[in-house]
C-alpha atoms as a PDB file:
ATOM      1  CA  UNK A   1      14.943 -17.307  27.110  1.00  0.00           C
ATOM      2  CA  UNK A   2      13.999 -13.786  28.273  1.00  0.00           C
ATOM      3  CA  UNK A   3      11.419 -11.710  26.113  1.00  0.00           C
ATOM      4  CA  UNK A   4      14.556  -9.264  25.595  1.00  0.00           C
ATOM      5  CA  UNK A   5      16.672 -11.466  23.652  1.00  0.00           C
ATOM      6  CA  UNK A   6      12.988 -13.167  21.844  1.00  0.00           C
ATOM      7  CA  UNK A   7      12.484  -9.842  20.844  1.00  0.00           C
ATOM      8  CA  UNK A   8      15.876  -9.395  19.137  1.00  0.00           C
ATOM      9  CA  UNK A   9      15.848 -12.744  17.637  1.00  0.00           C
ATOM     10  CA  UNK A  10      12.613 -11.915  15.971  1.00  0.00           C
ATOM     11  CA  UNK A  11      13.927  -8.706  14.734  1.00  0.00           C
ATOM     12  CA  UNK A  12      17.424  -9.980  13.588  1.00  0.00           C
ATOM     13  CA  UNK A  13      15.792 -11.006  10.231  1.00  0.00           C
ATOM     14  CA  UNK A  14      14.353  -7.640   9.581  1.00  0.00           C
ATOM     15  CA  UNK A  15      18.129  -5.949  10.254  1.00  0.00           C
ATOM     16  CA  UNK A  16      18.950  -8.469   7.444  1.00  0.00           C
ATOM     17  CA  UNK A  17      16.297  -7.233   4.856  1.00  0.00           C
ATOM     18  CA  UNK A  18      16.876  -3.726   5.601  1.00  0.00           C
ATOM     19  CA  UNK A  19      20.368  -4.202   4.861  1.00  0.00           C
ATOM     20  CA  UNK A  20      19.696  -6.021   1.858  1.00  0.00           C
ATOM     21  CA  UNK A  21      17.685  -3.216   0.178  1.00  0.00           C
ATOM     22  CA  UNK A  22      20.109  -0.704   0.638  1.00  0.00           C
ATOM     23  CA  UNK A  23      22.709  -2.950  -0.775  1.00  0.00           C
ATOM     24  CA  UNK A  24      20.324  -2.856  -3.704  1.00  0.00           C
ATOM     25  CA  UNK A  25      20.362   0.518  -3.604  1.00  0.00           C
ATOM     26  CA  UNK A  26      23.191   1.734  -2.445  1.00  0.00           C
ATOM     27  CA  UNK A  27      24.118   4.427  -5.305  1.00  0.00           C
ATOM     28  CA  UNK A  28      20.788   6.264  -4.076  1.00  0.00           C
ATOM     29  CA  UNK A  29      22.103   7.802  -0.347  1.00  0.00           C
ATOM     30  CA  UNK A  30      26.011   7.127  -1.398  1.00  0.00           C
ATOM     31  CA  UNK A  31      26.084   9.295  -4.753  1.00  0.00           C
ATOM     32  CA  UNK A  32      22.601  11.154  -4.268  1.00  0.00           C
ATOM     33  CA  UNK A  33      21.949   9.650  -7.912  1.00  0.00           C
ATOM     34  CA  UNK A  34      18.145  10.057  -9.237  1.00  0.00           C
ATOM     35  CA  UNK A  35      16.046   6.715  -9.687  1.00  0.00           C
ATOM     36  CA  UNK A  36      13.837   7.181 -12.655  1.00  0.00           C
ATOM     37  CA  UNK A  37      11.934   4.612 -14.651  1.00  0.00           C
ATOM     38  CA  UNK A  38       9.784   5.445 -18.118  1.00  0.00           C
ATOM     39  CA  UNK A  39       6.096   6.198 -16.934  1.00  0.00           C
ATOM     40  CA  UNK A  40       7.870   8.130 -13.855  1.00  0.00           C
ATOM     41  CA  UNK A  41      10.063  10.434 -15.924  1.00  0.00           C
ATOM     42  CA  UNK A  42       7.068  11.101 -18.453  1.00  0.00           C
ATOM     43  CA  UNK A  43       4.325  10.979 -15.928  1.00  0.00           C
ATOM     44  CA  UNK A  44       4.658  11.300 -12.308  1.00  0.00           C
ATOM     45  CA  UNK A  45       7.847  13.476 -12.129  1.00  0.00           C
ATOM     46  CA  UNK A  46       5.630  16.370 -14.372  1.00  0.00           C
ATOM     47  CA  UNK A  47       2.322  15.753 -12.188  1.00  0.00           C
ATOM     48  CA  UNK A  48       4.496  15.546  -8.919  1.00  0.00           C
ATOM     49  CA  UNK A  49       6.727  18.573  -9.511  1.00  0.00           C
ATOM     50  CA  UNK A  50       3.057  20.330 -10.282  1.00  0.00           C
ATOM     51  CA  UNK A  51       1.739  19.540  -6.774  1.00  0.00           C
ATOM     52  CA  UNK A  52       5.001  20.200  -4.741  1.00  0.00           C
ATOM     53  CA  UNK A  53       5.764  23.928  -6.954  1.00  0.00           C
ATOM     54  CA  UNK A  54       1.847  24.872  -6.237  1.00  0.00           C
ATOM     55  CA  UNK A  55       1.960  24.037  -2.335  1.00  0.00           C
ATOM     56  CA  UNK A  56       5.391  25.877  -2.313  1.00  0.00           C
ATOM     57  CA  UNK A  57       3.753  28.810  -3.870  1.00  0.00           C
ATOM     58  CA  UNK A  58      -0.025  28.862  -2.590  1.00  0.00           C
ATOM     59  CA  UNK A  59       0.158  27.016   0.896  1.00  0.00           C
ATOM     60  CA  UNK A  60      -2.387  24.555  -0.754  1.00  0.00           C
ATOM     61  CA  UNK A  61      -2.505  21.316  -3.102  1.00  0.00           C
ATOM     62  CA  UNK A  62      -3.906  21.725  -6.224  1.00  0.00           C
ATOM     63  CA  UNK A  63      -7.327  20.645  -7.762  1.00  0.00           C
ATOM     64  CA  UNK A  64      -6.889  21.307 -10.693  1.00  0.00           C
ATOM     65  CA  UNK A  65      -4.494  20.769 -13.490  1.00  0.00           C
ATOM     66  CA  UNK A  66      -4.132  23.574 -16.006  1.00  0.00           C
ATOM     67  CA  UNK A  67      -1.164  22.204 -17.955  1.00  0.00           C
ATOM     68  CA  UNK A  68      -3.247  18.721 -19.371  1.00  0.00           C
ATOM     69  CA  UNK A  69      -5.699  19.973 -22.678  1.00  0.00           C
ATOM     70  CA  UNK A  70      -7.915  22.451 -21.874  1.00  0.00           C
ATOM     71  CA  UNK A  71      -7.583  21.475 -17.842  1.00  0.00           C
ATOM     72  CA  UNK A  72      -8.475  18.684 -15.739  1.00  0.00           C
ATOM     73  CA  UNK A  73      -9.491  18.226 -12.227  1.00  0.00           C
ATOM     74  CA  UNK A  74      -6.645  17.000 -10.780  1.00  0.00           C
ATOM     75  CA  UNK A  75      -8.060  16.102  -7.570  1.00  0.00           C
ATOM     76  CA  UNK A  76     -10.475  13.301  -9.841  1.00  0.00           C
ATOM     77  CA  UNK A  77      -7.242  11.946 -10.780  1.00  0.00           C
ATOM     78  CA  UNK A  78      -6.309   8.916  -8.690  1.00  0.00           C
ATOM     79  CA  UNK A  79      -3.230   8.382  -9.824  1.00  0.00           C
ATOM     80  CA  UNK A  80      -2.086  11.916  -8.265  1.00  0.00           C
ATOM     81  CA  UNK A  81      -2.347  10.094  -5.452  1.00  0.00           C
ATOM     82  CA  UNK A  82      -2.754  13.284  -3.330  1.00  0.00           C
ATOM     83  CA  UNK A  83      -3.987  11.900  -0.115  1.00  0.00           C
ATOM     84  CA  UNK A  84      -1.603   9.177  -0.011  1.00  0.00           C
ATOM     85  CA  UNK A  85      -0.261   9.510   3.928  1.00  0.00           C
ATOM     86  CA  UNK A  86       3.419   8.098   2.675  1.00  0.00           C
ATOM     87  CA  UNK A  87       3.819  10.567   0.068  1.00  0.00           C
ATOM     88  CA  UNK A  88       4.852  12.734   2.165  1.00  0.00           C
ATOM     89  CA  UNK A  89       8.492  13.161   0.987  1.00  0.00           C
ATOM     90  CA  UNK A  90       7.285  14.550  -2.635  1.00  0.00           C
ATOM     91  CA  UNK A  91       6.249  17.419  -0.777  1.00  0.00           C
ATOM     92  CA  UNK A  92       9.384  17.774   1.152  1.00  0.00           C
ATOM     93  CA  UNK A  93      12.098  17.396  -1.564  1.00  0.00           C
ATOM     94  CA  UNK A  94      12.194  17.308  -5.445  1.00  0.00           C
ATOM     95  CA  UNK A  95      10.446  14.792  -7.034  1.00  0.00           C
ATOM     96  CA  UNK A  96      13.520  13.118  -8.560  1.00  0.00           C
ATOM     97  CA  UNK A  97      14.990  12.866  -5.348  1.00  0.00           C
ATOM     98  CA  UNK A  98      11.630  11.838  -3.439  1.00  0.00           C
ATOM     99  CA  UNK A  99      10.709   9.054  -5.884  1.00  0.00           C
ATOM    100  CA  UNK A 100      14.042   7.010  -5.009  1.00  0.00           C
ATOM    101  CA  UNK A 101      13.781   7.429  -1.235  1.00  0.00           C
ATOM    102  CA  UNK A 102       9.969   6.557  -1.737  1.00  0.00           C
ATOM    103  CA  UNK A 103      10.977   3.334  -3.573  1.00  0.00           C
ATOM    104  CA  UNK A 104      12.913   2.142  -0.564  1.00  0.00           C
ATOM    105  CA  UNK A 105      10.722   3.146   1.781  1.00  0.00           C
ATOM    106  CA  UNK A 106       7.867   0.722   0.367  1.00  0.00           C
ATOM    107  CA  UNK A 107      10.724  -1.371  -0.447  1.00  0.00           C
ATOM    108  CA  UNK A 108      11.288  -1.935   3.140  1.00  0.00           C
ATOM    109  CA  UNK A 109       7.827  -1.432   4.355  1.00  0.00           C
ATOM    110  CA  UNK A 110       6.763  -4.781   2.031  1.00  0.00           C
ATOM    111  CA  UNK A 111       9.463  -6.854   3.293  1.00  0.00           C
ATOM    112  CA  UNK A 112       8.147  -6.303   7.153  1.00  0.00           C
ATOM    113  CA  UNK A 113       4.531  -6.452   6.246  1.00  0.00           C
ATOM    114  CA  UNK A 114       5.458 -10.130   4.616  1.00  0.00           C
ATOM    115  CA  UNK A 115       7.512 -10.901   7.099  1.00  0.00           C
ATOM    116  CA  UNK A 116       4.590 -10.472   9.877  1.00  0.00           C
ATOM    117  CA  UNK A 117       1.955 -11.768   7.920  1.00  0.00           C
ATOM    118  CA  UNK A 118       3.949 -15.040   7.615  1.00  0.00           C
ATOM    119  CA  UNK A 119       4.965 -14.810  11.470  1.00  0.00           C
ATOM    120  CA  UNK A 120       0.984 -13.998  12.038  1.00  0.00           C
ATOM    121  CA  UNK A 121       0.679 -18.075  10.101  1.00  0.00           C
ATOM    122  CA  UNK A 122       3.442 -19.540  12.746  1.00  0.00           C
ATOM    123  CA  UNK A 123       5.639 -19.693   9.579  1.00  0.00           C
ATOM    124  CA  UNK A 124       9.665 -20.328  10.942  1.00  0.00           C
ATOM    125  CA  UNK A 125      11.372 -17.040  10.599  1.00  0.00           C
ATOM    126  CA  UNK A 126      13.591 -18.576   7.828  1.00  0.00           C
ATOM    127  CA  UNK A 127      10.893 -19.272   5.848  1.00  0.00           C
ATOM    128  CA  UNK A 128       8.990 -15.272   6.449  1.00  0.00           C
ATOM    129  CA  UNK A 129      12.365 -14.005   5.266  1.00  0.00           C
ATOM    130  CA  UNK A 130      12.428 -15.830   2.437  1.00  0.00           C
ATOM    131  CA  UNK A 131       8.837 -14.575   1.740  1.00  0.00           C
ATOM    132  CA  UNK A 132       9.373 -11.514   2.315  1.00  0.00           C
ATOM    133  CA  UNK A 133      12.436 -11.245  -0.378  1.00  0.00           C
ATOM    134  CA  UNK A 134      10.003 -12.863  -2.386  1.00  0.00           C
ATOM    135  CA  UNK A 135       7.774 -10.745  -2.309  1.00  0.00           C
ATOM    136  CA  UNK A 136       9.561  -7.477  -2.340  1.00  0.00           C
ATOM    137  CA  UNK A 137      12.439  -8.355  -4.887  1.00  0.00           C
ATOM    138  CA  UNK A 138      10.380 -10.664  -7.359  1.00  0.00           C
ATOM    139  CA  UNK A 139      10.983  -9.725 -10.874  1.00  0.00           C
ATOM    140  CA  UNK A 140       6.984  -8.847 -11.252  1.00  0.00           C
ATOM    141  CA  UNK A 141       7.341  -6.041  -8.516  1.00  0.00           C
ATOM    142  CA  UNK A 142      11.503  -5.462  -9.940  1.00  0.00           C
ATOM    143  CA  UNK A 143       9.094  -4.466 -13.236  1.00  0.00           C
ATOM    144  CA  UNK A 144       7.256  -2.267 -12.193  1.00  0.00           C
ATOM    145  CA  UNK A 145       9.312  -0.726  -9.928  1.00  0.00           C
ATOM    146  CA  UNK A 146      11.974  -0.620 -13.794  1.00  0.00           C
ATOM    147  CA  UNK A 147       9.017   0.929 -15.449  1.00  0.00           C
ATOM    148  CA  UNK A 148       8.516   3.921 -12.942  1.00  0.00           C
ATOM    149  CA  UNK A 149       5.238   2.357 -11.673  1.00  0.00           C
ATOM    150  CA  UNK A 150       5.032   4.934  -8.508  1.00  0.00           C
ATOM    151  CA  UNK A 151       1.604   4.186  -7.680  1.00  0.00           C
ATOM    152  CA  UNK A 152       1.736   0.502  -7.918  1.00  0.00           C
ATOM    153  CA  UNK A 153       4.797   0.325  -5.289  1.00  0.00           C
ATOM    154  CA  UNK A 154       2.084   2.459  -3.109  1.00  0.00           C
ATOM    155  CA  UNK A 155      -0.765  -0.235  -3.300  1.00  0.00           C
ATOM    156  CA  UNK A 156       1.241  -3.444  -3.874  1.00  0.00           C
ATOM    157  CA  UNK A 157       3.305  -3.206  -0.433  1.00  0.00           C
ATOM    158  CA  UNK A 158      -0.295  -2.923   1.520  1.00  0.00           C
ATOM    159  CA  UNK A 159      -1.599  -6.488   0.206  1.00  0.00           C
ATOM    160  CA  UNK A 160      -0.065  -8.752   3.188  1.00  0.00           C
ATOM    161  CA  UNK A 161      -0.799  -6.141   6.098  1.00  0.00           C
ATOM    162  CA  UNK A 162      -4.607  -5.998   4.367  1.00  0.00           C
ATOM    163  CA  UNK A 163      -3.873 -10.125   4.755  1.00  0.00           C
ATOM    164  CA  UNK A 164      -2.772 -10.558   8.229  1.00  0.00           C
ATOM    165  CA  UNK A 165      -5.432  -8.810  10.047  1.00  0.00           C
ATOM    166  CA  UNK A 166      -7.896 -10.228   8.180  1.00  0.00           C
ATOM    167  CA  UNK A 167      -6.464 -13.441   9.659  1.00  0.00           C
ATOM    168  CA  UNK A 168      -6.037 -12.583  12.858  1.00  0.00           C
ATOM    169  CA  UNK A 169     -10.009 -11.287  12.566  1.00  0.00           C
ATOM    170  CA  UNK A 170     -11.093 -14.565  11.882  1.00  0.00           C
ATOM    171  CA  UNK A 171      -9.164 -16.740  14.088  1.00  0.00           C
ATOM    172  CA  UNK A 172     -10.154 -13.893  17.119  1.00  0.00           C
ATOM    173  CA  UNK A 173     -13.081 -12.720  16.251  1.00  0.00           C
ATOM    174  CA  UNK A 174     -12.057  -9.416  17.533  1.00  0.00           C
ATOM    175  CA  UNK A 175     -13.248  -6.461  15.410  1.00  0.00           C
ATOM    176  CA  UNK A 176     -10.699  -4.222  16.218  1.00  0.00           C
ATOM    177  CA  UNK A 177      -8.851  -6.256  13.336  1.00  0.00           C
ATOM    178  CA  UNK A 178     -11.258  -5.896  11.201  1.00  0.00           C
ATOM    179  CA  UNK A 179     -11.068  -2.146  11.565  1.00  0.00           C
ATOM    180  CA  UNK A 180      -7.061  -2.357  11.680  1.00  0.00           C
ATOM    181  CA  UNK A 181      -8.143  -4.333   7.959  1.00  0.00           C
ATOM    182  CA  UNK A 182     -10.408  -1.301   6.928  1.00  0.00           C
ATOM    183  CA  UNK A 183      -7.443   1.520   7.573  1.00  0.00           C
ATOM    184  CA  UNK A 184      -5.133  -0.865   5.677  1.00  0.00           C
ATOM    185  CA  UNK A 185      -7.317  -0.778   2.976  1.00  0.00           C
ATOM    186  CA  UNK A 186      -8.169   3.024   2.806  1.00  0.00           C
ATOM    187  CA  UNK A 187      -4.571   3.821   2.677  1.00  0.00           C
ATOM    188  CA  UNK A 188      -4.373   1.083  -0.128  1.00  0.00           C
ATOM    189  CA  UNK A 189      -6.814   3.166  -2.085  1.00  0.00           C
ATOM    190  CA  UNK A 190      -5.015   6.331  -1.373  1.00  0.00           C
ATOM    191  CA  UNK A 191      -1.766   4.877  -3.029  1.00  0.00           C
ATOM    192  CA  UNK A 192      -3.398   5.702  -6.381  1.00  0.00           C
ATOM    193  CA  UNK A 193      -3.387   2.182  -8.247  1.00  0.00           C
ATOM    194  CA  UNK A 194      -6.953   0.703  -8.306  1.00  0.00           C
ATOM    195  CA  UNK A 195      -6.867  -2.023 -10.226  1.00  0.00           C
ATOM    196  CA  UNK A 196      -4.736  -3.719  -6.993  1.00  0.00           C
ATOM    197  CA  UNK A 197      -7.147  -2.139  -4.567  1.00  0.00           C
ATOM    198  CA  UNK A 198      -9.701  -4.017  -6.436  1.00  0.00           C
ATOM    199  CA  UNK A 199      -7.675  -7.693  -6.140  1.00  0.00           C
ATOM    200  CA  UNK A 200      -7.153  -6.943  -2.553  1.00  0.00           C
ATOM    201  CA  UNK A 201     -10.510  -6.043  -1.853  1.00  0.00           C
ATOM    202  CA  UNK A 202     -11.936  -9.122  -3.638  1.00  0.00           C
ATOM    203  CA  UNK A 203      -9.508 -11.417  -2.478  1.00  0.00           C
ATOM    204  CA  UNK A 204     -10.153 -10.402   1.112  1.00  0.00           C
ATOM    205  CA  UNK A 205     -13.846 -10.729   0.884  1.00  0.00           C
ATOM    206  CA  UNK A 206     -13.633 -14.318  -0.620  1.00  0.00           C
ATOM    207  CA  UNK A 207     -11.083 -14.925   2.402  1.00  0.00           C
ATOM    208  CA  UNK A 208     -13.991 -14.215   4.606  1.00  0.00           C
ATOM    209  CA  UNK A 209     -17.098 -15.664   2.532  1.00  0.00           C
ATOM    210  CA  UNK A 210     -14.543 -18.824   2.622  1.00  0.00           C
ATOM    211  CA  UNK A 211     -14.489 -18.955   6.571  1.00  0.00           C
ATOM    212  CA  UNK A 212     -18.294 -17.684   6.660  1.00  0.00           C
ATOM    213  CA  UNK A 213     -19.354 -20.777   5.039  1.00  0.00           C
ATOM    214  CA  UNK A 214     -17.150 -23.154   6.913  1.00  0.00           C
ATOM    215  CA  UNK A 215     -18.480 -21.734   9.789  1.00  0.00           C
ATOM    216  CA  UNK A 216     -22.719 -22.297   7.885  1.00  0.00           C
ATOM    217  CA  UNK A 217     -21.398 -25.825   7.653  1.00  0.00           C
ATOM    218  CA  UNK A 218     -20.727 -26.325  11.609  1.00  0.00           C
ATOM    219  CA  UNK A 219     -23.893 -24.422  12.284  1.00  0.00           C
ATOM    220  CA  UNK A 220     -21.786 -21.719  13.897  1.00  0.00           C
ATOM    221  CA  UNK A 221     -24.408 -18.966  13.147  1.00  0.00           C
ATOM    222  CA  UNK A 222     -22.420 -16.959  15.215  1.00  0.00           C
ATOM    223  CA  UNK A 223     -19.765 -16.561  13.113  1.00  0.00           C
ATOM    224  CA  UNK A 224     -21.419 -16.348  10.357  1.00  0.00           C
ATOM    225  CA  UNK A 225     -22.702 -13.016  11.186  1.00  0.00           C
ATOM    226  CA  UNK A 226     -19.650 -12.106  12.793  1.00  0.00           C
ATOM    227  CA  UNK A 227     -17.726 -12.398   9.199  1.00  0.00           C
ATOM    228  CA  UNK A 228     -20.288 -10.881   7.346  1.00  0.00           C
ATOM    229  CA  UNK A 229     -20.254  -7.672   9.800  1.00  0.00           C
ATOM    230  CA  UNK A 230     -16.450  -7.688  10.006  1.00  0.00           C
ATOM    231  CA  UNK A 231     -16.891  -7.616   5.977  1.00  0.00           C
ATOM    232  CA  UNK A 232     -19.054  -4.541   6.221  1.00  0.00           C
ATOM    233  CA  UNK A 233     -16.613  -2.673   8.856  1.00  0.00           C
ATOM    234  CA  UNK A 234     -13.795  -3.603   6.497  1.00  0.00           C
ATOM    235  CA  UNK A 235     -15.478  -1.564   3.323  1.00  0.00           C
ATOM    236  CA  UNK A 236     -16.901   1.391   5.491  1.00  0.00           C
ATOM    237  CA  UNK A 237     -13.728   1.979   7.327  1.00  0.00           C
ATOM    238  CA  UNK A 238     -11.423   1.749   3.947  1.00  0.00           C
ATOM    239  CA  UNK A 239     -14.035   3.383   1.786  1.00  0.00           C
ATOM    240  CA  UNK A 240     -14.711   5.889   4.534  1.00  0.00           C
ATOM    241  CA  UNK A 241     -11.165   6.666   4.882  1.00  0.00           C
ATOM    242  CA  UNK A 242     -10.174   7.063   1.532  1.00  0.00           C
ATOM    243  CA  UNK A 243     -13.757   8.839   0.117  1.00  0.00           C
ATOM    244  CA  UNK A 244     -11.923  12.497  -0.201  1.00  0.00           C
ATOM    245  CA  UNK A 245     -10.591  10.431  -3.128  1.00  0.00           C
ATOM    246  CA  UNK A 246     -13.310   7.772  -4.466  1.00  0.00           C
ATOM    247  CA  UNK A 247     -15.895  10.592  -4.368  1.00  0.00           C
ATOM    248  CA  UNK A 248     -13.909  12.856  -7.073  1.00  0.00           C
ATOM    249  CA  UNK A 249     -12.156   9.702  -9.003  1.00  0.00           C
ATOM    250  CA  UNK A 250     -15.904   8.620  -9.213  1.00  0.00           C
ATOM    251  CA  UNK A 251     -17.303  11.708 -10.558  1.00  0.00           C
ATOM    252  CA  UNK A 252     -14.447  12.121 -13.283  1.00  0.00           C
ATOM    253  CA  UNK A 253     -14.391   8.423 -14.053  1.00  0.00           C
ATOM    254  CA  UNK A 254     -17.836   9.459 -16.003  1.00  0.00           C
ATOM    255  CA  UNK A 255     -15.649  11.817 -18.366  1.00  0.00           C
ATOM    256  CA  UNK A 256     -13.053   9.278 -19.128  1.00  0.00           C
ATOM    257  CA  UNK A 257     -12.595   6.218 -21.107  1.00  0.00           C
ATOM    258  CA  UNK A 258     -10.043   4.611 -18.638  1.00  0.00           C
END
C-alpha cells in the first residue's frame, strides 16, 4: 500500500468525527443560532463582551475590571482566560457568536487529540474512534459543555495531547517530547480552569515517577535521571509559558477565598 492512500486511511476516521460534531451542531453555522449555557450567559458572556468592547475601543486588553465591587484586577483572574492562544475568536466576533464556534472548535480539537493519543498506543483505528467519541461526547464533558463551562472545554480537550507526548518521551527518550509536553501544558493553564491543570499535571508526573521507578528496579540509572529531568523541562516549559498568568492569578489568589 502506498503512504498516499495510508495516509488517507488514517485520516478517514477523523472526516467521520468532524462530520459527526457538526451533525451535533448543525443549527450553529445553518441558522447562526447562539449556544449559551447558565454560568456562560451570567458569567463569561459579561466578562468576555468586557475584554472584546475595551480592545475595540483602546487597542489593548484590559487589566482591570471596573464593573465587579469596587474593581478587580482582571488580569489576576484566571478564568478570563486572557492569554488563552484559542480564544482568539472572542476577540474577533461577539461573544454569543464566538462561544458556539469555540465549543466546536475544542469539540473537534479533543476528538483528534484522542484519536492520536490512542494511535500513539498502536490502538486499531476503530477502537481510537471510539475513544475519541468517548471522550469528546461523554455526558461528563456534554455537562459541562450544558452548563456554559467555557473554561473547562479550554483545559479538558488538552489532557490526551499532555498524554501522548509524555508517552512517546518515555518510550524515546527524546526531550523534544518532553518540551512538546511542557507547551501542551502551558496552553492548558492558559485555558483558565485550574483545578484540571492540576489533575493533568499530577497525573503526568505519577506517569513518569511510575516509569522512573521501573526503570530504579532494572538498575537503569540512566533513565532514571532522564525522567526526572524530562519532569523538570515539563514544569519549566508549561509554567514558563503560561507565567504572564500564574504570576498575577498567584498574587490575587492571596485576596480571595476561592
Amino acid at each position: 500500500m502506498s503512504r498516499w492512500k495510508q495516509t488517507i486511511q488514517e485520516h478517514v476516521p477523523l472526516a467521520f468525527v468532524f462530520l459527526c460534531t457538526l451533525i451535533v451542531f448543525e443549527r450553529l453555522p445553518l441558522t447562526q443560532e447562539a449556544l449559551y449555557g447558565g454560568d456562560f450567559a451570567l458569567y463569561f458572556y459579561p466578562l468576555k463582551e468586557f475584554i472584546r468592547e475595551h480592545l475595540i475601543d483602546h487597542g489593548a486588553i484590559p487589566f482591570w475590571n471596573p464593573y465587579q465591587f469596587s474593581g478587580t484586577p482582571l488580569i489576576g483572574n484566571i478564568q478570563a482566560s486572557l492569554f488563552y492562544p484559542f480564544g482568539l475568536l472572542f476577540y474577533l466576533m461577539p461573544s454569543d457568536q464566538a462561544y458556539g464556534y469555540t465549543v466546536v472548535m475544542h469539540c473537534l480539537l479533543g476528538s483528534v487529540f484522542m484519536y492520536s493519543f490512542m494511535r500513539t498506543l498502536s490502538i486499531s483505528r476503530g477502537g481510537s474512534l471510539l475513544s475519541a467519541f468517548v471522550f469528546t461526547f461523554s455526558g461528563f464533558f456534554m455537562g459541562h459543555l450544558y452548563a456554559g463551562h467555557l473554561t473547562f472545554i479550554q483545559n479538558y480537550i488538552w489532557i490526551p495531547l499532555a498524554f501522548r507526548y509524555l508517552y512517546l518521551f518515555v518510550h524515546t527518550r527524546r526531550l523534544p517530547f518532553a518540551f512538546a509536553a511542557g507547551l501542551v501544558q502551558g496552553i492548558q493553564i492558559l485555558g483558565g480552569f485550574p483545578q484540571i491543570s492540576f489533575y493533568t499535571i499530577l497525573g503526568g508526573l505519577g506517569f513518569l515517577c511510575f516509569h522512573g521507578v521501573l526503570s530504579l528496579k532494572f538498575r537503569h540509572w540512566g533513565d532514571v535521571s532522564r525522567m526526572a529531568f524530562g519532569a523538570v523541562v515539563v514544569l519549566l516549559v508549561g509554567f514558563g509559558l503560561a507565567a504572564v498568568q500564574v504570576a498575577p492569578t498567584l498574587e490575587f489568589s492571596r485576596l480571595s477565598t476561592r
